[in-house]
Protein backbone atom coordinates (compact mmCIF):
# COMPACT_ATOMS: atom_id res chain seq x y z
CA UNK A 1 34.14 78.35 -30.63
CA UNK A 2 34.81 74.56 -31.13
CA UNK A 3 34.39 74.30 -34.74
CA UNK A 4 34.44 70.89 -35.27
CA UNK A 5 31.22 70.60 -33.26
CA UNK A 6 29.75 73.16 -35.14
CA UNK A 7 30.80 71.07 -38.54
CA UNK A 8 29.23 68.09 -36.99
CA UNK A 9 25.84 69.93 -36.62
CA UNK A 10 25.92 71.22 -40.06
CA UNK A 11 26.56 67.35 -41.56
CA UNK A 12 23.97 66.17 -39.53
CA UNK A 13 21.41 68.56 -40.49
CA UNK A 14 22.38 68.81 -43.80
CA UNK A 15 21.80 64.58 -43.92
CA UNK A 16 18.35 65.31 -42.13
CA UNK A 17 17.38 68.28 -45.31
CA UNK A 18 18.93 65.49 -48.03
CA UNK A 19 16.37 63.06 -47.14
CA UNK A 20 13.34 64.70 -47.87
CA UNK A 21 13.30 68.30 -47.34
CA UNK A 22 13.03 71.29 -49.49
CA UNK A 23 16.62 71.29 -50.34
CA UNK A 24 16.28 67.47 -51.65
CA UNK A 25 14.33 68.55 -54.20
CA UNK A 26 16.49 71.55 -55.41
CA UNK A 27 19.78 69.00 -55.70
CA UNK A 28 17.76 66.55 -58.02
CA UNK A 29 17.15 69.07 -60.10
CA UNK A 30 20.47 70.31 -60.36
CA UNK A 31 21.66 66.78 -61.58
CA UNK A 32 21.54 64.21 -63.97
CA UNK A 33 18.61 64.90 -66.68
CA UNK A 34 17.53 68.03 -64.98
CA UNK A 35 20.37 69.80 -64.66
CA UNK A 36 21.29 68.90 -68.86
CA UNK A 37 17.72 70.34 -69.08
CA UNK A 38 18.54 73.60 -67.28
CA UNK A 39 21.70 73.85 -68.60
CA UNK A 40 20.75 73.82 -72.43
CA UNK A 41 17.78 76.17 -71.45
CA UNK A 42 20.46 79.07 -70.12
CA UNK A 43 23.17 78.06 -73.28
CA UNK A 44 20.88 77.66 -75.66
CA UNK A 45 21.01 75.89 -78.61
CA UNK A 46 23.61 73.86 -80.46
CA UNK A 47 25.76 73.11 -77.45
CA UNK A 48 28.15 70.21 -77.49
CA UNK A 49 28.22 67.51 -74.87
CA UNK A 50 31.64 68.16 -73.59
CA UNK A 51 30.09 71.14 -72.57
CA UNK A 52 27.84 69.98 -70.31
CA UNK A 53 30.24 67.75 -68.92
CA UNK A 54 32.53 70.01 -68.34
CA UNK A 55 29.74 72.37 -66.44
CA UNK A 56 28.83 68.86 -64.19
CA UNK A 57 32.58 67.72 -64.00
CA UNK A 58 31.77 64.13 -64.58
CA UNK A 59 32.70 62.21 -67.65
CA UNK A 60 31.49 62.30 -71.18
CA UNK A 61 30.26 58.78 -71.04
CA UNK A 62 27.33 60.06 -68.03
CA UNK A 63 26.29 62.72 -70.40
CA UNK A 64 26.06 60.31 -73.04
CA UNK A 65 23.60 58.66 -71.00
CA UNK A 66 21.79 61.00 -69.49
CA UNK A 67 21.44 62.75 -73.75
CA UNK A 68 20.17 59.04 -74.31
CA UNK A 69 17.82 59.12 -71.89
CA UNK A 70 16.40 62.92 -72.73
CA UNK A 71 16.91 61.92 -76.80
CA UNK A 72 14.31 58.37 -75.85
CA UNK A 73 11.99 60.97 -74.12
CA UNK A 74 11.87 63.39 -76.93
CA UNK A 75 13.55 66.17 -75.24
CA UNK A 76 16.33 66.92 -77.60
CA UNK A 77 18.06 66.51 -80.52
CA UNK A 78 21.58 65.79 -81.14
CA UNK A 79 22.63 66.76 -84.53
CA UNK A 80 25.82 66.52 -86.57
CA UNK A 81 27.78 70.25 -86.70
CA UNK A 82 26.89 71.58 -90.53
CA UNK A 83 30.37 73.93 -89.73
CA UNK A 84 32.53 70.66 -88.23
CA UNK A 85 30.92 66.97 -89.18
CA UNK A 86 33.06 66.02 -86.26
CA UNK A 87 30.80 67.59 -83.83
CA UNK A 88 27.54 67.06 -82.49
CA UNK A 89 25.25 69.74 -80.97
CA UNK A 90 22.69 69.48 -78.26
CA UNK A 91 19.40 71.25 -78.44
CA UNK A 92 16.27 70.94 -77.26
CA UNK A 93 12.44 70.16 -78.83
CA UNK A 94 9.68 72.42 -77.89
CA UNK A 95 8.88 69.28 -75.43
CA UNK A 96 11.68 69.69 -73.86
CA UNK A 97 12.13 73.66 -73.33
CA UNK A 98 8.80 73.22 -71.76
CA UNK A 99 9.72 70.74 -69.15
CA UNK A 100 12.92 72.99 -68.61
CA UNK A 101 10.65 75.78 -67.77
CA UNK A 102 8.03 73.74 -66.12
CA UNK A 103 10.88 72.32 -64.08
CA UNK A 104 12.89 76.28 -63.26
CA UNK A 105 9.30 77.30 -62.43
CA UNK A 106 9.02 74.87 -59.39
CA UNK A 107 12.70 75.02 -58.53
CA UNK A 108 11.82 78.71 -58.01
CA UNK A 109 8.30 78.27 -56.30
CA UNK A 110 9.91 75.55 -53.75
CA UNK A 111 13.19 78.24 -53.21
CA UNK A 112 11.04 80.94 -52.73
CA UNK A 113 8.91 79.06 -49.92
CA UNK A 114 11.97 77.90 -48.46
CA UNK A 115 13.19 81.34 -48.05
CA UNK A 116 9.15 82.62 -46.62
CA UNK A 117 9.67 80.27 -43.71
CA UNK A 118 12.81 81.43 -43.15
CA UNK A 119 12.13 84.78 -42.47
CA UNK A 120 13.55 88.33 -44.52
CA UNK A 121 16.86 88.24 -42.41
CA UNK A 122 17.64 84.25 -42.37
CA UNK A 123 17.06 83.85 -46.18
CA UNK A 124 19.23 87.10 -47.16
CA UNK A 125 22.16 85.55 -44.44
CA UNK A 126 21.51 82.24 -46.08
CA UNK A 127 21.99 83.23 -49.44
CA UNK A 128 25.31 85.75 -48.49
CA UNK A 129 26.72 82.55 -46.78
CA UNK A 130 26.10 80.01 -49.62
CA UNK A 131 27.79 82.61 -52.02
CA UNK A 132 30.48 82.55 -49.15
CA UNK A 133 30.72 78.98 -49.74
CA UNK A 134 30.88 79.07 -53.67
CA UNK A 135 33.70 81.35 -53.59
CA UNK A 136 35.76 79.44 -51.35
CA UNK A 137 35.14 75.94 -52.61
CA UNK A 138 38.20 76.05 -55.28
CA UNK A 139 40.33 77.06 -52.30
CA UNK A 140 39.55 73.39 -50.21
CA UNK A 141 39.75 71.47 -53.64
CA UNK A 142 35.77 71.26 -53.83
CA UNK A 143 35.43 72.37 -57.20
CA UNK A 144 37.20 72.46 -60.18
């Protein structure tokens, strides 16, 4: 099997599902505002920013940002630690758990669609392969 044809393939189909497919849709919403969104809404409240940072593995000063950005739309609060005045948590308003669900709701509708047109046995080899792929990411220095 010449495997670096095969990788070639897989980039160039992978550019061709980036650029407007199904799966373009699933990484916005795993970054930036969407993915501080559905990260509060599995951690719950009162979560520090270094958290989420840590969770995206880019630096404090994009969270900042992006909590900016969510804090101008009314999506949550940042509030100074009543335990440690050093700290600030992150939590969301009702506005903003209800975008996170509106959001996880169409993530799931669009994933679940996806995995219709793929058929029973593509979308269960699909899904064993990307956990594959997650567990052998740290070994090729893809993820922290």
């Amino acid at each position: 099997m010449d495997y670096a044809q095969l990788a070639e393939q897989f980039l160039q189909d992978g550019y061709a599902n980036m650029r407007g497919g199904p799966q373009r849709r699933i990484d916005e919403s795993m970054r930036g505002e969407g993915f501080v969104l559905f990260f509060l809404s599995t951690h719950g409240d009162g979560v520090q920013p270094s958290d989420i940072s840590n969770a995206m593995n880019v630096s404090t000063a994009r969270i900042a940002a992006a909590l900016n950005a969510l804090e101008n739309k009314g999506l949550i609060t940042r509030n100074i630690d009543k335990g440690d005045r050093r700290r600030i948590l992150v939590a969301m308003t009702p506005e903003g758990k209800q975008l996170a669900q509106q959001r996880q709701q169409n993530m799931l509708e669009h994933t679940t669609r996806m995995f219709e047109l793929l058929g029973e046995d593509d979308a269960v080899a699909f899904v064993r392969i990307m956990g594959k792929l997650r567990d052998i990411a740290p070994k090729m220095g893809l993820l922290g």
